[in-house]
PDB file of N, CA and C in Angstrom:
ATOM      1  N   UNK A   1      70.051 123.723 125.578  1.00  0.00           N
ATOM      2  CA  UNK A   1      71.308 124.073 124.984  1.00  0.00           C
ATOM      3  C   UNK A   1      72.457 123.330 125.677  1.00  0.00           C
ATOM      4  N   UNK A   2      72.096 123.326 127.142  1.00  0.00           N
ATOM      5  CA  UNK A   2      73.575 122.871 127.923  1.00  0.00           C
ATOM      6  C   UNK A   2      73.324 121.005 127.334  1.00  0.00           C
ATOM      7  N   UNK A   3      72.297 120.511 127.417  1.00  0.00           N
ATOM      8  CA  UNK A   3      72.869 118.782 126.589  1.00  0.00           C
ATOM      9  C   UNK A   3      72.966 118.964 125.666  1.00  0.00           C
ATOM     10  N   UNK A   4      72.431 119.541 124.643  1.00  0.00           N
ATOM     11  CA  UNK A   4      73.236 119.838 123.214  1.00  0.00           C
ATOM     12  C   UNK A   4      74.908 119.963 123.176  1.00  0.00           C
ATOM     13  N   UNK A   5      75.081 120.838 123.983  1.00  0.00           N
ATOM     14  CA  UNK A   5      76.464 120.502 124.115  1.00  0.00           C
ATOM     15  C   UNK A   5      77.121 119.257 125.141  1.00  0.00           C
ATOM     16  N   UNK A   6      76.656 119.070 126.201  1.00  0.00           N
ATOM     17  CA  UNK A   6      77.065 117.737 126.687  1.00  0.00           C
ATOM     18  C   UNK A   6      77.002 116.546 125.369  1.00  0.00           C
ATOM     19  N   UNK A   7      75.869 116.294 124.844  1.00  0.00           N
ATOM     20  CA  UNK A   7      75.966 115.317 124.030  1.00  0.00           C
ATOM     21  C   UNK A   7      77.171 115.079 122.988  1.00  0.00           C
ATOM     22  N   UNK A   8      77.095 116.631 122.207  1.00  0.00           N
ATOM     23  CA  UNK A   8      78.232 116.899 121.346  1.00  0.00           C
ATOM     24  C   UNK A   8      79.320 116.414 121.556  1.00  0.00           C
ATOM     25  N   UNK A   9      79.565 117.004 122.783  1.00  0.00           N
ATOM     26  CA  UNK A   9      81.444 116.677 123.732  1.00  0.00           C
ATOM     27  C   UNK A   9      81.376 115.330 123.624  1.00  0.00           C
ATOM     28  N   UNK A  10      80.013 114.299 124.113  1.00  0.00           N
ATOM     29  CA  UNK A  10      80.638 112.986 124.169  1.00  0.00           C
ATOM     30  C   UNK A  10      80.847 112.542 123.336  1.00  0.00           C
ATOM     31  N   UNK A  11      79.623 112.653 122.244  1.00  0.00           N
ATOM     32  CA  UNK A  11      80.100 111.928 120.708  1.00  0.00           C
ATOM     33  C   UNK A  11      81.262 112.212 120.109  1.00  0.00           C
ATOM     34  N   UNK A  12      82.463 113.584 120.825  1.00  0.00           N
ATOM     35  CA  UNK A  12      82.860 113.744 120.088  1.00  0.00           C
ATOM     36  C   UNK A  12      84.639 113.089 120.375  1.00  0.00           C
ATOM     37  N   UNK A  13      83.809 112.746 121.771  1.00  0.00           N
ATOM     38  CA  UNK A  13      85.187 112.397 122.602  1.00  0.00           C
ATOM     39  C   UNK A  13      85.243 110.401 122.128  1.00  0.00           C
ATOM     40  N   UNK A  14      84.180 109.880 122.078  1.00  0.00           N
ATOM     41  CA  UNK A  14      83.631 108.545 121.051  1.00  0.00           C
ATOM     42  C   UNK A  14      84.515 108.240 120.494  1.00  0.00           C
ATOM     43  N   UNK A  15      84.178 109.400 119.448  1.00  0.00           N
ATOM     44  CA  UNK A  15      84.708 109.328 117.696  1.00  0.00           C
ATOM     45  C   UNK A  15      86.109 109.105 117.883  1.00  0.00           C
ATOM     46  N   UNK A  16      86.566 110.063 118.670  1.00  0.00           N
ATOM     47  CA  UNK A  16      88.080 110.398 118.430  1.00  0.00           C
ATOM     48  C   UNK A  16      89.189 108.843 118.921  1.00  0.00           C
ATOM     49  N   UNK A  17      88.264 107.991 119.951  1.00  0.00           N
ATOM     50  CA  UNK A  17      88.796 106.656 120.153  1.00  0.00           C
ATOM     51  C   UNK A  17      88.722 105.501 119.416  1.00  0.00           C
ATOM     52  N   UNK A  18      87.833 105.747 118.383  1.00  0.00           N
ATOM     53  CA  UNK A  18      87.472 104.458 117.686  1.00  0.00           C
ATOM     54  C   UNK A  18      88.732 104.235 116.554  1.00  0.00           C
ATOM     55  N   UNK A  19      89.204 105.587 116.324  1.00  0.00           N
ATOM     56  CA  UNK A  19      90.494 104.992 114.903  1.00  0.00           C
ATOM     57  C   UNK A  19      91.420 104.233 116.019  1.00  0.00           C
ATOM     58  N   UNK A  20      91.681 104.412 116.746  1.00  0.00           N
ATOM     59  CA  UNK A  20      92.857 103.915 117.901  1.00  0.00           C
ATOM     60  C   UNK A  20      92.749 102.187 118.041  1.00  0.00           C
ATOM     61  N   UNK A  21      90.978 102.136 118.137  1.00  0.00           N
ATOM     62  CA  UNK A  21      90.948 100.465 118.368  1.00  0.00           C
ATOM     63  C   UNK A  21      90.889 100.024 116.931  1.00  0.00           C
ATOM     64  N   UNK A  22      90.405 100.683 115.709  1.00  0.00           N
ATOM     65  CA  UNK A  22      90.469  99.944 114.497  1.00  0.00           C
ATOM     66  C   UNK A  22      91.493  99.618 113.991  1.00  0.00           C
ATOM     67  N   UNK A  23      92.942 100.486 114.254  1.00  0.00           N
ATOM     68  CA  UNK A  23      94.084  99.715 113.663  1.00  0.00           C
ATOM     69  C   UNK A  23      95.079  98.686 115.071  1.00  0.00           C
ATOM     70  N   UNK A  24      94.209  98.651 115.880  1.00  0.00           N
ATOM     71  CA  UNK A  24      95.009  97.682 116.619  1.00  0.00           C
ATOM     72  C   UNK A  24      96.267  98.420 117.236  1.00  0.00           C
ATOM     73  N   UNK A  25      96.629  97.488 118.330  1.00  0.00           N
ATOM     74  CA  UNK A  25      97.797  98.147 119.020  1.00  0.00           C
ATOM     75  C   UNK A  25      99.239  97.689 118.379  1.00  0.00           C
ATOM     76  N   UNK A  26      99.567  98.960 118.312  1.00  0.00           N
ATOM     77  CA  UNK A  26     101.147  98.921 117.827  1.00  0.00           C
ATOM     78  C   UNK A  26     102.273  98.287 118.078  1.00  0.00           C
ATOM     79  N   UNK A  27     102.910  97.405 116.843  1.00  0.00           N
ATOM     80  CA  UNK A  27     103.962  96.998 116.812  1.00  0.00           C
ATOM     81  C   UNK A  27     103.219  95.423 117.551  1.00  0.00           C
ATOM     82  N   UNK A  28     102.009  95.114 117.310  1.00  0.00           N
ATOM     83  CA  UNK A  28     101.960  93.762 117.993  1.00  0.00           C
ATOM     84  C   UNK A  28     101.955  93.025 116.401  1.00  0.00           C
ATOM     85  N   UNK A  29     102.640  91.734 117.051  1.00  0.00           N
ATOM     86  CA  UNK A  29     102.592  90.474 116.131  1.00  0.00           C
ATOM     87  C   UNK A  29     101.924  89.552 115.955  1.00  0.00           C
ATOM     88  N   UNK A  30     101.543  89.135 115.034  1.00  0.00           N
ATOM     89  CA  UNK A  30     100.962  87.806 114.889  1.00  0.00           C
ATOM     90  C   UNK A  30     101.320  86.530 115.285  1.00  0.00           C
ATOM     91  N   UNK A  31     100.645  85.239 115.416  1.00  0.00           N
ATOM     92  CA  UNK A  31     101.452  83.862 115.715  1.00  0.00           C
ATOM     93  C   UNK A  31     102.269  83.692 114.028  1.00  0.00           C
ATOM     94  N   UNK A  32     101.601  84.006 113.220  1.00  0.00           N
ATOM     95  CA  UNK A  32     101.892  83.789 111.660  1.00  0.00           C
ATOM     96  C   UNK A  32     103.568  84.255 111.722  1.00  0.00           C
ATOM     97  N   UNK A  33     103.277  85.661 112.106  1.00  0.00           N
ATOM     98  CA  UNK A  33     104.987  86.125 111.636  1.00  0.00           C
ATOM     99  C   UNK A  33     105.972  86.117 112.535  1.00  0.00           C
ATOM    100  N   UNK A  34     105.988  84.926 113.637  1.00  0.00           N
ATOM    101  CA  UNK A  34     106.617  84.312 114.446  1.00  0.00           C
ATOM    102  C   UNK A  34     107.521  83.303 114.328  1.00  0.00           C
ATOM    103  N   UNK A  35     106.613  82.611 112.963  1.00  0.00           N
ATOM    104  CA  UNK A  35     106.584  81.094 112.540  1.00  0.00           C
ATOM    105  C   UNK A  35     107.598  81.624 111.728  1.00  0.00           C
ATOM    106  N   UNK A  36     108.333  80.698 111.497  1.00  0.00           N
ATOM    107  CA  UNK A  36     109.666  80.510 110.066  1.00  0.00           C
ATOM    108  C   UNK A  36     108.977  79.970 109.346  1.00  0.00           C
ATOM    109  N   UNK A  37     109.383  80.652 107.581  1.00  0.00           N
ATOM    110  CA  UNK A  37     108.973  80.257 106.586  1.00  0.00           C
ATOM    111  C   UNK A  37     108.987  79.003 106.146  1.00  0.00           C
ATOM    112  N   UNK A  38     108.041  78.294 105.145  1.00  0.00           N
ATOM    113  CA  UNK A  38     108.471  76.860 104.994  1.00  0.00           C
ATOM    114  C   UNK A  38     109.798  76.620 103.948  1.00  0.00           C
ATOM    115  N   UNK A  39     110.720  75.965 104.138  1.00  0.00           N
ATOM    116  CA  UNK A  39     111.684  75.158 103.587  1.00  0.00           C
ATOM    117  C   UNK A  39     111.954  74.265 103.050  1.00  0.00           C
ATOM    118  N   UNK A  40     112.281  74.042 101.601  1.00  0.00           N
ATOM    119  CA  UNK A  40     112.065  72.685 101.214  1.00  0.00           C
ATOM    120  C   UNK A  40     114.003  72.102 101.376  1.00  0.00           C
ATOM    121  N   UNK A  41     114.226  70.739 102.119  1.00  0.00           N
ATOM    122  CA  UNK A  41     115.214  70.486 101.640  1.00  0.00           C
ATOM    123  C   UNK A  41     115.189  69.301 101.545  1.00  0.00           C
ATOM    124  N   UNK A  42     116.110  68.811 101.271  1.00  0.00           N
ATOM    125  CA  UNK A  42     116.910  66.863 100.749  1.00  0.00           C
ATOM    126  C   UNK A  42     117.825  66.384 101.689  1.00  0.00           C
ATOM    127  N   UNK A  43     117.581  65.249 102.177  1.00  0.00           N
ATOM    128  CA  UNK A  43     118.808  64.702 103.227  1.00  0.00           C
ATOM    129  C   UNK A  43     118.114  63.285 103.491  1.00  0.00           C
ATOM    130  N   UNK A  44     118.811  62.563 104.475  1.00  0.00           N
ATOM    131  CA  UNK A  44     119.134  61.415 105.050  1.00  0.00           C
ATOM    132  C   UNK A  44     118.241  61.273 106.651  1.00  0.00           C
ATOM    133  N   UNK A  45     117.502  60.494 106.113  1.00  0.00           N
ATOM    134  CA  UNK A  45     117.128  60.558 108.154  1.00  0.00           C
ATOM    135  C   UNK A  45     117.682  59.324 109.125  1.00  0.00           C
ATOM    136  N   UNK A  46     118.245  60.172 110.085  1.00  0.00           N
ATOM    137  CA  UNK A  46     119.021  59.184 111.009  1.00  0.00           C
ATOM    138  C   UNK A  46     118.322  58.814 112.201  1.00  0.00           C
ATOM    139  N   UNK A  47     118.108  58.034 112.734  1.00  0.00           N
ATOM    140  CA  UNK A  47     117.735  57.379 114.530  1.00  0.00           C
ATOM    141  C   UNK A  47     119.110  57.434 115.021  1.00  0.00           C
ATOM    142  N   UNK A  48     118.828  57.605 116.382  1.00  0.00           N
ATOM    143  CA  UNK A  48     119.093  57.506 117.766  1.00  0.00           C
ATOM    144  C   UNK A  48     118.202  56.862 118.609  1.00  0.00           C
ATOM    145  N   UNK A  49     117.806  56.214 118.881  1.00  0.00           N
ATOM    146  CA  UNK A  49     116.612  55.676 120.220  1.00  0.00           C
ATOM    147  C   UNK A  49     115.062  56.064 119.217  1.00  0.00           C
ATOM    148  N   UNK A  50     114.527  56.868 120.025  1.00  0.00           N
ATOM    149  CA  UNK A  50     113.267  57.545 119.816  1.00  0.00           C
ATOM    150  C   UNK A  50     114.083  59.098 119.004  1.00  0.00           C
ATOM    151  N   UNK A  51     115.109  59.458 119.345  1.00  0.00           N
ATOM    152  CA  UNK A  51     114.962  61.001 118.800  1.00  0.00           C
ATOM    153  C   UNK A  51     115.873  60.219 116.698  1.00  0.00           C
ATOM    154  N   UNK A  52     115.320  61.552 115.955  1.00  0.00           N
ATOM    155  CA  UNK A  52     115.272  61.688 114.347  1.00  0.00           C
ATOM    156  C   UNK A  52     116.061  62.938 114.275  1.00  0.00           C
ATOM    157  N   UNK A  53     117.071  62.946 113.664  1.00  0.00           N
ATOM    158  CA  UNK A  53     117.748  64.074 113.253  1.00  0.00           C
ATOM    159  C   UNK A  53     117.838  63.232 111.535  1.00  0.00           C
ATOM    160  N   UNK A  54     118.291  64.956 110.892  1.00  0.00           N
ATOM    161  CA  UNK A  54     117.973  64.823 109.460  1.00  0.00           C
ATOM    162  C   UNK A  54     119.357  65.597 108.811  1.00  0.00           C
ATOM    163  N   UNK A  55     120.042  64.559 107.957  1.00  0.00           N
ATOM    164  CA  UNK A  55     121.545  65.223 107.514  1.00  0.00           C
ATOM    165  C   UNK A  55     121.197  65.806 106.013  1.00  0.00           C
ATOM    166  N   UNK A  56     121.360  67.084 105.802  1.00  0.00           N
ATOM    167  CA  UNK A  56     121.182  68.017 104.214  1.00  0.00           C
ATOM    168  C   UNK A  56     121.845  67.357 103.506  1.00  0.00           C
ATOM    169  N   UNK A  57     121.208  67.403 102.302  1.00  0.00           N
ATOM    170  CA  UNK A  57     122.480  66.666 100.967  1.00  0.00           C
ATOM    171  C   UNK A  57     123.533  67.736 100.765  1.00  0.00           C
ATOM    172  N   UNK A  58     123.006  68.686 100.878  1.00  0.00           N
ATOM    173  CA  UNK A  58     123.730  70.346 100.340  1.00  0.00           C
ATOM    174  C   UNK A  58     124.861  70.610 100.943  1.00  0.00           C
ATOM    175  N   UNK A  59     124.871  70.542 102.477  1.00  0.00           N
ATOM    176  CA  UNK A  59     126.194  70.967 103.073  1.00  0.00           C
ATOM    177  C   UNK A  59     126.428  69.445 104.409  1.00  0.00           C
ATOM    178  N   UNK A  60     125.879  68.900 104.407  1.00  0.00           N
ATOM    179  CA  UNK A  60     126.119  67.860 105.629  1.00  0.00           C
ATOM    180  C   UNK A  60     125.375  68.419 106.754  1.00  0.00           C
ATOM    181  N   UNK A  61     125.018  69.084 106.693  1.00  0.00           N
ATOM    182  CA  UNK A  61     125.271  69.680 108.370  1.00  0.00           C
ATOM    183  C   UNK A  61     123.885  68.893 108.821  1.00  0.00           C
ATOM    184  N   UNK A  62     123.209  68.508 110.140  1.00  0.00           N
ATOM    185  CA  UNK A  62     122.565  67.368 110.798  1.00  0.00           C
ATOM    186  C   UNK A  62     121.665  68.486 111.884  1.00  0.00           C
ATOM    187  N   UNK A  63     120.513  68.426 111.354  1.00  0.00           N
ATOM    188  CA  UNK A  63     119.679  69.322 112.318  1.00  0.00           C
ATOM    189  C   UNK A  63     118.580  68.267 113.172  1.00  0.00           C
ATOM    190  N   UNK A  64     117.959  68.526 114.650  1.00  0.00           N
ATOM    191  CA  UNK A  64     117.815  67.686 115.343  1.00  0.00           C
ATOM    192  C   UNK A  64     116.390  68.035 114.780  1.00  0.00           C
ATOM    193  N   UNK A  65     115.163  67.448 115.098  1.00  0.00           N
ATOM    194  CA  UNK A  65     113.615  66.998 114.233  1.00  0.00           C
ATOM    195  C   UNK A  65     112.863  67.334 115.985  1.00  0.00           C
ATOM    196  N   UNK A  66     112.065  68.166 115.435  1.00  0.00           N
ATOM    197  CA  UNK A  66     111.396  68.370 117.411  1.00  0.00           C
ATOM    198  C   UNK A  66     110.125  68.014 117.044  1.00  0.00           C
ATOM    199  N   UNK A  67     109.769  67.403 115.822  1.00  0.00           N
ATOM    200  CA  UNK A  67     108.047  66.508 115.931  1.00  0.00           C
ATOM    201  C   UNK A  67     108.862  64.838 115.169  1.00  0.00           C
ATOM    202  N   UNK A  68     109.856  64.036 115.739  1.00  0.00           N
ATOM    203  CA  UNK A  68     110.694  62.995 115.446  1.00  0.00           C
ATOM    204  C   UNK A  68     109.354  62.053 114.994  1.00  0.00           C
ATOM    205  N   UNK A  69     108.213  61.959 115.938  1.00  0.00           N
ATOM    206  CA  UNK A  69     107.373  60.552 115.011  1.00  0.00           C
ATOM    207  C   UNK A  69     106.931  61.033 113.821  1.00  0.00           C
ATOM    208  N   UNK A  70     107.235  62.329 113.025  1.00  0.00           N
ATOM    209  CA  UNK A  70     106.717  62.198 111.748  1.00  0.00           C
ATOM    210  C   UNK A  70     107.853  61.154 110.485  1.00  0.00           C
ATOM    211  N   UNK A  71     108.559  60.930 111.768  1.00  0.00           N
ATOM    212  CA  UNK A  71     109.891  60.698 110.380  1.00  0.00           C
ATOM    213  C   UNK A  71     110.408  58.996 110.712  1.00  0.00           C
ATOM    214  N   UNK A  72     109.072  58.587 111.548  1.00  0.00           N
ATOM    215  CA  UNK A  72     109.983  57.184 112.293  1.00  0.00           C
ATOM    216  C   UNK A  72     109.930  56.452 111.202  1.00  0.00           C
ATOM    217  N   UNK A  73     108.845  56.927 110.234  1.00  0.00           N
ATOM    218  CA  UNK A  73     108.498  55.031 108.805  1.00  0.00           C
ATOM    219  C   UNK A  73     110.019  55.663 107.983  1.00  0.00           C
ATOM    220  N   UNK A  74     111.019  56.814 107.924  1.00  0.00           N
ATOM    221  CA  UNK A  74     111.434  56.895 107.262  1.00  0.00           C
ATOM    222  C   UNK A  74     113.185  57.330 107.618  1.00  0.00           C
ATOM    223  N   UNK A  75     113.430  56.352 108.828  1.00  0.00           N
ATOM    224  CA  UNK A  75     114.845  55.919 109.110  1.00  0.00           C
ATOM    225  C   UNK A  75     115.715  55.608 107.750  1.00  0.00           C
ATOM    226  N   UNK A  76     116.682  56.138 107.729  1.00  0.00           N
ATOM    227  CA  UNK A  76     118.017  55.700 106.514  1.00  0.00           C
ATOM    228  C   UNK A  76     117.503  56.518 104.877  1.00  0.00           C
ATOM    229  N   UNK A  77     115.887  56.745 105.344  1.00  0.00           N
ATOM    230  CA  UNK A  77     115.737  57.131 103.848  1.00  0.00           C
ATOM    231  C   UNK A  77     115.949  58.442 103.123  1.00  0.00           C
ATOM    232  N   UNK A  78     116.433  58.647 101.997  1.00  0.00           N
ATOM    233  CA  UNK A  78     116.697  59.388 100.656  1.00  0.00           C
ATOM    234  C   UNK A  78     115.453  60.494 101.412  1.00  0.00           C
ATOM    235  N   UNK A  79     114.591  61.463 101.249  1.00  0.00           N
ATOM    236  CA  UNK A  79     113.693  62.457 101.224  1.00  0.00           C
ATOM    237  C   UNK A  79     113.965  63.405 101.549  1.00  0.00           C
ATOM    238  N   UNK A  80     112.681  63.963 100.696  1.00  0.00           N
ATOM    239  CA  UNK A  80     112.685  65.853 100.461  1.00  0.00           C
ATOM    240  C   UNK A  80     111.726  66.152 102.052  1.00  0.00           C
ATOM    241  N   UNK A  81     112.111  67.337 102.618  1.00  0.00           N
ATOM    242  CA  UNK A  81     111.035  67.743 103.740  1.00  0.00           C
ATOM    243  C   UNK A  81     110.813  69.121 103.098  1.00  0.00           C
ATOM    244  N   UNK A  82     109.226  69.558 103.229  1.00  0.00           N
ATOM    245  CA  UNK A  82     108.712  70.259 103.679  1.00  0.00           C
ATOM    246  C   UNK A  82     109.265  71.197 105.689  1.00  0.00           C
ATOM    247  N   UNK A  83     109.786  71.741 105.641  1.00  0.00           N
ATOM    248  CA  UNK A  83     109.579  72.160 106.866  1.00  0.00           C
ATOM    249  C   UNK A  83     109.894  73.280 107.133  1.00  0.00           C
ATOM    250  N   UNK A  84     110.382  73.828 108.895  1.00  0.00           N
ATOM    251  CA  UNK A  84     110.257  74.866 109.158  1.00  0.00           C
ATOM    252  C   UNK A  84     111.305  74.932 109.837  1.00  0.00           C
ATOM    253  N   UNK A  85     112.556  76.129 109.425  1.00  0.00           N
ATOM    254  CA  UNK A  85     113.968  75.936 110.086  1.00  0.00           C
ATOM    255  C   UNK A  85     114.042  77.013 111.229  1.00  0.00           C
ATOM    256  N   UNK A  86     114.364  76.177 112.406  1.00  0.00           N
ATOM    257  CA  UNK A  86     114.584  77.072 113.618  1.00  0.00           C
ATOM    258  C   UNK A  86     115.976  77.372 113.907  1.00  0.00           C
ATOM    259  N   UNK A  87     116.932  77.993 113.381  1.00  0.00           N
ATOM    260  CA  UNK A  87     118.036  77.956 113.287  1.00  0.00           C
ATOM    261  C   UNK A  87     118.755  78.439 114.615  1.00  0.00           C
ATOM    262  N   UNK A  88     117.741  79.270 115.170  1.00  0.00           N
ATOM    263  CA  UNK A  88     118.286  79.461 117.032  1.00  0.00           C
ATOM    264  C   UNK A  88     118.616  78.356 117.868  1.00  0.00           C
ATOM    265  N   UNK A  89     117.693  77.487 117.848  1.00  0.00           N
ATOM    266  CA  UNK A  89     118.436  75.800 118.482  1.00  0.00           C
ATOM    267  C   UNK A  89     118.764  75.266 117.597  1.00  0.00           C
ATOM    268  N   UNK A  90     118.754  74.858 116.306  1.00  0.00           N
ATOM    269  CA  UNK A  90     119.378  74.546 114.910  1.00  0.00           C
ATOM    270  C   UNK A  90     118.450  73.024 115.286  1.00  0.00           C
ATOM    271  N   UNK A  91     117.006  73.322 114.670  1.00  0.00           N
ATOM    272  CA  UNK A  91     116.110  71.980 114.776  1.00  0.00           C
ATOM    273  C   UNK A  91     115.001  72.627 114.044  1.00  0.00           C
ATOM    274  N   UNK A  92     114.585  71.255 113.379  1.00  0.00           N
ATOM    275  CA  UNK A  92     113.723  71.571 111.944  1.00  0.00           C
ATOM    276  C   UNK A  92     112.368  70.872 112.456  1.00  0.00           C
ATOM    277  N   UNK A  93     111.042  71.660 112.063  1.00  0.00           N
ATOM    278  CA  UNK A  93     109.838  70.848 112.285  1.00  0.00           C
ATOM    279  C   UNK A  93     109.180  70.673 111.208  1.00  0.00           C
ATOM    280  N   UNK A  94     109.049  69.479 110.965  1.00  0.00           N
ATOM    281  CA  UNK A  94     108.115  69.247 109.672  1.00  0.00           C
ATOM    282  C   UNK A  94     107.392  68.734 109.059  1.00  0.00           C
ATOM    283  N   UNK A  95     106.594  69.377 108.206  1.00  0.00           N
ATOM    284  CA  UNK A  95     105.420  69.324 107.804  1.00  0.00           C
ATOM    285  C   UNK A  95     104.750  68.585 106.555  1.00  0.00           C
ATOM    286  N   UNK A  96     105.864  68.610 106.310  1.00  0.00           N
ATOM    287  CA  UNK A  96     105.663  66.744 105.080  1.00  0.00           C
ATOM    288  C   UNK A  96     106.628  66.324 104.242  1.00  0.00           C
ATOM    289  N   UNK A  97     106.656  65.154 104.436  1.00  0.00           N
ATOM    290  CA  UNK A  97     107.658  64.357 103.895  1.00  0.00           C
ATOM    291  C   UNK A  97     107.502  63.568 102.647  1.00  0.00           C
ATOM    292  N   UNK A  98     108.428  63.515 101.401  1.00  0.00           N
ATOM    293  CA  UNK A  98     108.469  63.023 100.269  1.00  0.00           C
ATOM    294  C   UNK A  98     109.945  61.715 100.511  1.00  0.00           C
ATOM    295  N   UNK A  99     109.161  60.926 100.049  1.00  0.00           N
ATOM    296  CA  UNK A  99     110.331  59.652  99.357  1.00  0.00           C
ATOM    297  C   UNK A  99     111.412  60.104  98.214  1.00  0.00           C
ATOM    298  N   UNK A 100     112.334  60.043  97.972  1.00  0.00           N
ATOM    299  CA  UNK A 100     113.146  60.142  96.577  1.00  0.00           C
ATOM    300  C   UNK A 100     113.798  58.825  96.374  1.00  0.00           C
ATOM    301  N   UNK A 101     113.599  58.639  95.197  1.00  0.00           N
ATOM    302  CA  UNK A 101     114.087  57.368  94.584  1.00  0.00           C
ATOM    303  C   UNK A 101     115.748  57.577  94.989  1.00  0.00           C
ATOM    304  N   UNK A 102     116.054  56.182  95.287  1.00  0.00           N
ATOM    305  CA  UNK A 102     117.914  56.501  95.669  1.00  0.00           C
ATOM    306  C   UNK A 102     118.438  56.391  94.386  1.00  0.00           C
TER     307      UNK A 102
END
């Protein structure tokens, strides 16, 4: 009788931990919902040396490029980006680039 009940207690003390690990610990985040959404915009790409900043058609404004060799074949040119706006340092990373006819 007395492990009948020892056993009971443990399985029962088990059970009662397993919902705790199946939904994961609270309020944690993913790398996913860290990431800024993707952005499509239109602008001008400018050099400096080695660094690429990229001017919007929309408002002017000139955000600095923190992966710059994706954009070196495309100094002075017209294109749409794919990317990802970090507006806390105000610098765009991105993830693919389109030509537009001028």
């Amino acid at each position: 009788m007395k492990k009948q009940f020892v056993l009971a207690l443990a399985l029962s003390v088990a059970t009662l931990g397993v919902p705790i690990f199946a939904h994961g610990i609270p309020n944690a985040t993913t790398q996913d919902e860290k990431k800024p959404a993707l952005t499509t915009v239109r602008g001008i790409v400018k050099a400096d040396g080695d660094k690429r900043s990229f001017v919007d058609d929309k408002d002017g404004k000139s955000w600095e490029v923190d992966n710059p060799e994706f954009l070196k074949d495309h100094t002075g040119h017209h294109v749409e980006l794919n990317c990802q706006v970090n507006t806390d340092n105000q610098t765009i990373h991105v993830v693919k680039v389109t030509m537009l006819n001028q």
